[in-house]
N, C-alpha and C. Protein backbone atom coordinates (compact mmCIF):
# COMPACT_ATOMS: atom_id res chain seq x y z
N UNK A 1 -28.87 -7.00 -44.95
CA UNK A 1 -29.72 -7.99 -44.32
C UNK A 1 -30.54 -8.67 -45.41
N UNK A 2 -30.72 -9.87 -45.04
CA UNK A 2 -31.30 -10.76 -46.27
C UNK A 2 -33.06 -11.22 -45.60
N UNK A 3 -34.02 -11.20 -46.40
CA UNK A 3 -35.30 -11.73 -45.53
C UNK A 3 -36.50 -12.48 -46.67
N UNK A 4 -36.91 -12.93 -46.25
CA UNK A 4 -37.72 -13.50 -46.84
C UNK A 4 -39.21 -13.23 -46.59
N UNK A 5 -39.88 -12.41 -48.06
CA UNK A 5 -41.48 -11.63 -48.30
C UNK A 5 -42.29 -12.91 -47.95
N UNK A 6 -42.70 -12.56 -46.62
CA UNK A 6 -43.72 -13.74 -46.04
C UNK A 6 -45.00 -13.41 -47.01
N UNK A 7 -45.27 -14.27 -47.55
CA UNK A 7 -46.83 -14.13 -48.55
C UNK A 7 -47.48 -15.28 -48.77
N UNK A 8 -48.51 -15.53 -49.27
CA UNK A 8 -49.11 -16.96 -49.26
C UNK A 8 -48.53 -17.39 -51.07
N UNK A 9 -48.10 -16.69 -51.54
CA UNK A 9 -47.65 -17.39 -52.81
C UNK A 9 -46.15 -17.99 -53.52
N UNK A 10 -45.39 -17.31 -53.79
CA UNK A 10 -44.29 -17.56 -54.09
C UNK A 10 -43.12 -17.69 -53.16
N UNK A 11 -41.72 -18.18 -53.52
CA UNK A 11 -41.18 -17.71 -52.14
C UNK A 11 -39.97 -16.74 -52.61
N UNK A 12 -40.42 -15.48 -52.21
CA UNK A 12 -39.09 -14.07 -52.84
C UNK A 12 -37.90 -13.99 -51.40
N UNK A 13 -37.35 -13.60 -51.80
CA UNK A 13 -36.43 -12.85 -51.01
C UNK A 13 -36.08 -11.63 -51.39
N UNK A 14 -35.71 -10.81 -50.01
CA UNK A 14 -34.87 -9.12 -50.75
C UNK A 14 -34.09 -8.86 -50.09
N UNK A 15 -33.04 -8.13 -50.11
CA UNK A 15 -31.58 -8.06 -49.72
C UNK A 15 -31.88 -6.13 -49.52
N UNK A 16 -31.38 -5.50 -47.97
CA UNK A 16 -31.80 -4.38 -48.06
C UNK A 16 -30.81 -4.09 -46.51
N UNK A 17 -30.02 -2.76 -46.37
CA UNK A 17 -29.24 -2.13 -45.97
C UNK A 17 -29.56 -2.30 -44.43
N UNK A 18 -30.53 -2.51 -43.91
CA UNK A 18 -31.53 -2.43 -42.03
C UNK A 18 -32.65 -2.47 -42.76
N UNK A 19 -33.37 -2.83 -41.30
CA UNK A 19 -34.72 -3.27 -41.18
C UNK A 19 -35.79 -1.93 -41.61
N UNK A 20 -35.66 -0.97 -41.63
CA UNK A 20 -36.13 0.11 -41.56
C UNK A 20 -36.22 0.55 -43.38
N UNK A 21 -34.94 0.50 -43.87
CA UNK A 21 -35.35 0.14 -45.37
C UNK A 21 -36.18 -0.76 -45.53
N UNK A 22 -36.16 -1.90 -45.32
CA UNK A 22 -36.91 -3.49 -45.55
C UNK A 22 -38.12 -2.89 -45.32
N UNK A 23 -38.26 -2.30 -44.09
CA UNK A 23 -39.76 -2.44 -44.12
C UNK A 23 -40.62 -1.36 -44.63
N UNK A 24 -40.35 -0.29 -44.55
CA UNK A 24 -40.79 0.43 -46.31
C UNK A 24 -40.72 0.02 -47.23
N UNK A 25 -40.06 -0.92 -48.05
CA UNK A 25 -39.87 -1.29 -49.42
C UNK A 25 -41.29 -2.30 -49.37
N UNK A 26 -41.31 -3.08 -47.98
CA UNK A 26 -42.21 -4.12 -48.05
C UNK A 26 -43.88 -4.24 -47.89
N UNK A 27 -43.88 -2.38 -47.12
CA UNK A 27 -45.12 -1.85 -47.27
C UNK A 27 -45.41 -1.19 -48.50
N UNK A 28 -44.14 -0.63 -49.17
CA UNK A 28 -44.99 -0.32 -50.57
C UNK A 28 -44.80 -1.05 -51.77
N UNK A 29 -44.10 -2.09 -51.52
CA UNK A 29 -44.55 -3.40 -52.58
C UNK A 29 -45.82 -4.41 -52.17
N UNK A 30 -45.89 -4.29 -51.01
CA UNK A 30 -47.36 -5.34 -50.57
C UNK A 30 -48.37 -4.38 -49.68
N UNK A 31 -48.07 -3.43 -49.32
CA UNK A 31 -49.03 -2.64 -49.03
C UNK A 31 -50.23 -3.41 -47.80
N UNK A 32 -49.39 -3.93 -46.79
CA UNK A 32 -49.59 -4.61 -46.03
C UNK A 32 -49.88 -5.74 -45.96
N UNK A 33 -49.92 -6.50 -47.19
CA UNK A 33 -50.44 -7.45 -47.82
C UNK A 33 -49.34 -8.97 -47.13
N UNK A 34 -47.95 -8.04 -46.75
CA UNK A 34 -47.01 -9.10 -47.11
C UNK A 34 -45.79 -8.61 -45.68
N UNK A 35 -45.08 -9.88 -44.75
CA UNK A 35 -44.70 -9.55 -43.95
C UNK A 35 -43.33 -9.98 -44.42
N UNK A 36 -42.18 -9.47 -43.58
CA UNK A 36 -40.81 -10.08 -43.80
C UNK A 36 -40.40 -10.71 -42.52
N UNK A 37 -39.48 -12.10 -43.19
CA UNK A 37 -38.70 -13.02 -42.09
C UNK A 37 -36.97 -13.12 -41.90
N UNK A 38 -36.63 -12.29 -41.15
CA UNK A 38 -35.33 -11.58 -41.29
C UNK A 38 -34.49 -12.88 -41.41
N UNK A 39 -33.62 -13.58 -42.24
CA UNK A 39 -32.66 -14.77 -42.66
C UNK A 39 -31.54 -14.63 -42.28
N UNK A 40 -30.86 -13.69 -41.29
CA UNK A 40 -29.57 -13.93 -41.04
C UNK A 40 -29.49 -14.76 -39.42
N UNK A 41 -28.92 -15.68 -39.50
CA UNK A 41 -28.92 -16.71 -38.23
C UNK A 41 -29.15 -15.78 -37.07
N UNK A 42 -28.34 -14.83 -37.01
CA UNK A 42 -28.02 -14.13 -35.34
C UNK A 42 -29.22 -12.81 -35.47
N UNK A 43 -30.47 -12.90 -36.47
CA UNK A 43 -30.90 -11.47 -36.68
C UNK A 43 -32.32 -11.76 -35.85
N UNK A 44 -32.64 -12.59 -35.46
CA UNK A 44 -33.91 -13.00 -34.55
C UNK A 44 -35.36 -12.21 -35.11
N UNK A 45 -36.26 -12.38 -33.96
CA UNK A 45 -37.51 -12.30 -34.44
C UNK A 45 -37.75 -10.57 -34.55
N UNK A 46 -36.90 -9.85 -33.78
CA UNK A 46 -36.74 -9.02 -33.79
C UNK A 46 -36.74 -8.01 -35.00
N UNK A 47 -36.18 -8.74 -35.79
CA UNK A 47 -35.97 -8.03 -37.38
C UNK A 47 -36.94 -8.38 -38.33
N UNK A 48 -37.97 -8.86 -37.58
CA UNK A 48 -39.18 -9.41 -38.66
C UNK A 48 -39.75 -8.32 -38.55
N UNK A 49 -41.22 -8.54 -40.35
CA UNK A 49 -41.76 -7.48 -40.05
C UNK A 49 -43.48 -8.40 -40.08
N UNK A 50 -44.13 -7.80 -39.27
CA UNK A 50 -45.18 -8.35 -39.11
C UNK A 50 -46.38 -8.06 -40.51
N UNK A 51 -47.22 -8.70 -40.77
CA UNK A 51 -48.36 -8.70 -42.43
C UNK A 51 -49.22 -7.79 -41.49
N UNK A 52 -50.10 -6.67 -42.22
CA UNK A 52 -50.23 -5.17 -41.34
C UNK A 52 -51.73 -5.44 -41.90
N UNK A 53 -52.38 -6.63 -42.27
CA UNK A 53 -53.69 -6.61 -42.83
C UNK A 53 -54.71 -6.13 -42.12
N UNK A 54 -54.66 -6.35 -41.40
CA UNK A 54 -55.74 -6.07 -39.84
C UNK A 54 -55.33 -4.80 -38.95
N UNK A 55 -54.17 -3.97 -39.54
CA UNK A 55 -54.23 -2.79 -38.85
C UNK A 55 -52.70 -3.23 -38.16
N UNK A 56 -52.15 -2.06 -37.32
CA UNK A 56 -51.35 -1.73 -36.34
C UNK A 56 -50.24 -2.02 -37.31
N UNK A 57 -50.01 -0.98 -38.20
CA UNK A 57 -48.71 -0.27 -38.76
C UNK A 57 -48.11 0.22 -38.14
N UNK A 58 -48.73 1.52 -37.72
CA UNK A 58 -48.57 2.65 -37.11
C UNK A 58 -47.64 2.55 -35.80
N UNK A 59 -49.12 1.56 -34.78
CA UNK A 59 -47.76 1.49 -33.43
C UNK A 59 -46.59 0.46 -33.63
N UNK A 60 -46.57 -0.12 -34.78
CA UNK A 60 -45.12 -1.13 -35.36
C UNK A 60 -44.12 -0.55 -35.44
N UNK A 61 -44.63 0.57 -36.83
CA UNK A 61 -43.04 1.49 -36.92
C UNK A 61 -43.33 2.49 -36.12
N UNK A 62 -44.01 2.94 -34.63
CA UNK A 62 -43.03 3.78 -33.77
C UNK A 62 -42.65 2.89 -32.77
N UNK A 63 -42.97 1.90 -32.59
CA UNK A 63 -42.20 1.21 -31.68
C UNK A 63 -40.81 1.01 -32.33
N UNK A 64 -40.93 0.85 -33.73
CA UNK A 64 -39.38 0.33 -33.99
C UNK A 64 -38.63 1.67 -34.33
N UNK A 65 -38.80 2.40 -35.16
CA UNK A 65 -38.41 3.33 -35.88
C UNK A 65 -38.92 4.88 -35.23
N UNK A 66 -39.84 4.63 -33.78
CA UNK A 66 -39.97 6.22 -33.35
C UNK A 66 -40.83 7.28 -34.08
N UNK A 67 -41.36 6.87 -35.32
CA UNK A 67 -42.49 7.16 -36.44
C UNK A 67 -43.45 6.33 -36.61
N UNK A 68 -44.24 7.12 -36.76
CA UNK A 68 -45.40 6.15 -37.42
C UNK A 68 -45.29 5.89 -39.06
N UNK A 69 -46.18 4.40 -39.72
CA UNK A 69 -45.19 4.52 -41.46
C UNK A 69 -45.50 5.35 -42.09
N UNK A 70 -46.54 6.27 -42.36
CA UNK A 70 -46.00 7.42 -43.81
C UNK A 70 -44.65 8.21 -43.27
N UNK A 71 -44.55 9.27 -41.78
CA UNK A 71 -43.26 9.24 -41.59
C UNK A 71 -42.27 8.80 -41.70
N UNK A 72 -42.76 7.43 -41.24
CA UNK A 72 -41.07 6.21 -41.51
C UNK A 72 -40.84 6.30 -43.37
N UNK A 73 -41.94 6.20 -43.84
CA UNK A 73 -41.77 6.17 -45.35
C UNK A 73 -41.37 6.92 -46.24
N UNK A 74 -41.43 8.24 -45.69
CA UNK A 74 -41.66 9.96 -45.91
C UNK A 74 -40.05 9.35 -45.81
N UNK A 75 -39.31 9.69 -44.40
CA UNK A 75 -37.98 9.73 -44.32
C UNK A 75 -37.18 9.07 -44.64
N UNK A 76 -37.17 8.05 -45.65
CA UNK A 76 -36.95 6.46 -46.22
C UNK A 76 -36.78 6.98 -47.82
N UNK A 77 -37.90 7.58 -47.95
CA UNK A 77 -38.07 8.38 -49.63
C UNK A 77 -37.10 9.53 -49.92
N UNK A 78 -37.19 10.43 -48.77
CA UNK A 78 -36.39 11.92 -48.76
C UNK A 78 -34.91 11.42 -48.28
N UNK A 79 -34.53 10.67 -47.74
CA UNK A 79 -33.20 10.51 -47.29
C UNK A 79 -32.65 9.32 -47.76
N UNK A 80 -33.57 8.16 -47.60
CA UNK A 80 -32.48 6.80 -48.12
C UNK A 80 -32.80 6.53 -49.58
N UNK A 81 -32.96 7.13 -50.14
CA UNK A 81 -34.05 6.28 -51.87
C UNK A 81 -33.50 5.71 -52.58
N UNK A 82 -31.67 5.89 -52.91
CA UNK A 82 -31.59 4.99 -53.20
C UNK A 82 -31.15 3.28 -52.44
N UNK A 83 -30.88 2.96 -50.95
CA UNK A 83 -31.11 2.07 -50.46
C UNK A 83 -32.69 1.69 -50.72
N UNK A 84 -33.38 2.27 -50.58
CA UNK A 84 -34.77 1.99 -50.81
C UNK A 84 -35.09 1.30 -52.24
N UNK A 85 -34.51 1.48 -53.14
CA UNK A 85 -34.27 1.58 -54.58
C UNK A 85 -33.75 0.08 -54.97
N UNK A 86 -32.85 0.17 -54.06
CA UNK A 86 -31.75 -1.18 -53.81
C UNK A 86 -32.40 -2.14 -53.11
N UNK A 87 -33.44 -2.24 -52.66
CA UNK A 87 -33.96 -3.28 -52.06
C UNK A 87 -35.00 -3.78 -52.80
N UNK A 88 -35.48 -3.04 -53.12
CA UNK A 88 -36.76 -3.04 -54.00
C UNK A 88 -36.39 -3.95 -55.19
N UNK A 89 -35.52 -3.86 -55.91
CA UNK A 89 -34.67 -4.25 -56.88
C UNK A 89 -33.79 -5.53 -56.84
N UNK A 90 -33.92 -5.75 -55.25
CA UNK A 90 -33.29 -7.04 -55.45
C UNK A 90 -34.42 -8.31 -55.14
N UNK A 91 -35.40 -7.90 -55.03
CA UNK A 91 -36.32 -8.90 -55.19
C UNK A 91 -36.32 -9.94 -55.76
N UNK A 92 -36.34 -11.22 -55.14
CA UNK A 92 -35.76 -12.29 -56.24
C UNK A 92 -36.53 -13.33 -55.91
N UNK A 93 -37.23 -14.17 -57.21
CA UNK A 93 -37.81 -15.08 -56.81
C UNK A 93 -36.75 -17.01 -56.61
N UNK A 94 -37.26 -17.30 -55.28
CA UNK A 94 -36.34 -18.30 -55.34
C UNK A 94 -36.94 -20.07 -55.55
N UNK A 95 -37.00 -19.79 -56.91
CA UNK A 95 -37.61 -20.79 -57.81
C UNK A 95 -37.70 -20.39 -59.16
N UNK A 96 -38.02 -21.41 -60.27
CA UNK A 96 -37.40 -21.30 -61.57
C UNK A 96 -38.54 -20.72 -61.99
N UNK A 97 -39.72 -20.65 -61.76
CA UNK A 97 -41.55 -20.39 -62.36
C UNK A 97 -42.09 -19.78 -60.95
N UNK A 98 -42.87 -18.34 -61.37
CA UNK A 98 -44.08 -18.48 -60.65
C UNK A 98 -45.33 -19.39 -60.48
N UNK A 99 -45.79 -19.42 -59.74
CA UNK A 99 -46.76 -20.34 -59.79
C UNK A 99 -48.08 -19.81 -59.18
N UNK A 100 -48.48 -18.16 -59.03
CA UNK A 100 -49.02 -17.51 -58.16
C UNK A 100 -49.17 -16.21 -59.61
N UNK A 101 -50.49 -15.64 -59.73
CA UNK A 101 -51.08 -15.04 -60.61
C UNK A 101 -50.19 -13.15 -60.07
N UNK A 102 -49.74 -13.53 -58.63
CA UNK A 102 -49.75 -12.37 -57.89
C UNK A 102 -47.98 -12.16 -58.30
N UNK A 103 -46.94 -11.61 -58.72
CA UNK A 103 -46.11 -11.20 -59.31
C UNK A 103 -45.44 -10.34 -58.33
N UNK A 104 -45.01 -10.63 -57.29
CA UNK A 104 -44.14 -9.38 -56.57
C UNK A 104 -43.10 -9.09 -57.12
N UNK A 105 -42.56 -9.89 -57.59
CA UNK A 105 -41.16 -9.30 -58.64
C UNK A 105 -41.07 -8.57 -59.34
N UNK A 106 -42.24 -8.43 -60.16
CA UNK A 106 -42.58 -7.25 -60.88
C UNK A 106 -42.89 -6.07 -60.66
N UNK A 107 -43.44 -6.12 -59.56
CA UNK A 107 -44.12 -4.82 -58.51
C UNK A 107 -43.04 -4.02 -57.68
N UNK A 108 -41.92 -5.04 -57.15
CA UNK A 108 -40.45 -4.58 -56.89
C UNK A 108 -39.69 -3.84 -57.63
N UNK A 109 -39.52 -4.60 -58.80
CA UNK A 109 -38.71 -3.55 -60.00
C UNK A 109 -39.11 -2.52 -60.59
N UNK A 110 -40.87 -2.58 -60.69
CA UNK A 110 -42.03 -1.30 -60.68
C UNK A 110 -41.38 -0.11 -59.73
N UNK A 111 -41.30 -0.53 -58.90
CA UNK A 111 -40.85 0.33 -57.66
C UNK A 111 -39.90 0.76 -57.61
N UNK A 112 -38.22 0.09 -58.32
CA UNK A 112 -37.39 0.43 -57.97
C UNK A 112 -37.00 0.95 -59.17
N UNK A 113 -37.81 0.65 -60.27
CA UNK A 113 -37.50 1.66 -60.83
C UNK A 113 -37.80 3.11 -61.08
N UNK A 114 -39.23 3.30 -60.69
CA UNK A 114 -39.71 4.61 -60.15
C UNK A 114 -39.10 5.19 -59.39
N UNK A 115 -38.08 4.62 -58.34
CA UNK A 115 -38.05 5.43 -57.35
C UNK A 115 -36.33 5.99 -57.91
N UNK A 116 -36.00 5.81 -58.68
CA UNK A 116 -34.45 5.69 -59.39
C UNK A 116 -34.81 6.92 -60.24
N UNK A 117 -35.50 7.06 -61.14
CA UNK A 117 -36.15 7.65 -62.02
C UNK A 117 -36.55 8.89 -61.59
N UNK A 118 -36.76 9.53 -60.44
CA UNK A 118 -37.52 10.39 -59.31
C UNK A 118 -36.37 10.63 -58.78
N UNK A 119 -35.32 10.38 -58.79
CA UNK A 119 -34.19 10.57 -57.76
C UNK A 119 -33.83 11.77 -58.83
């Protein structure tokens, strides 16, 4: 699944196995900071992930995922890491320059490579 890191700065995309990877990768690269907009024509609103600034993580991923997120994240880390790894990593900015002091690309590959490294 392909989506696009809703944020007020740059415009990234990340490429990640289900929504459930995506949205761990996207809480611990933006740390609620940053929501995703699921890009595949037939994948609807459904596969979005909502910006968690103001609270309600928790009843997000058990409504979706049946956990609340350190669980969802916990079982994302212990079982999928390297899909997790793989998403994180494909972070891509889609433009030639940042133009935003704030660097998620970097914070992605931060991530994916830690989490590779730990495996």
């Amino acid at each position: 699944m392909r989506f696009e890191i809703v944020n007020p700065s740059d415009p990234y995309t990340m490429e990640a196995e289900d929504l459930e990877v995506a949205a761990v990768a996207c809480g611990l690269i933006g740390q609620g900071r940053y929501g995703l907009k699921a890009l595949s024509p037939d994948a609807g609103a459904q596969n979005d992930v909502p910006i968690f600034l103001l609270g309600g993580h928790d009843e997000w991923f058990i409504g979706k995922f049946g956990m609340d997120w350190e669980n969802t994240a916990r079982h994302v880390l212990d079982h999928r890491r390297d899909a997790l790894a793989a998403a994180a990593a494909s972070v891509t900015l889609d433009r030639a320059e940042r133009s935003s002091l704030n660097n998620i690309g970097a914070i992605a590959k931060q991530l994916a490579k830690a989490l590779r490294s730990e495996a």
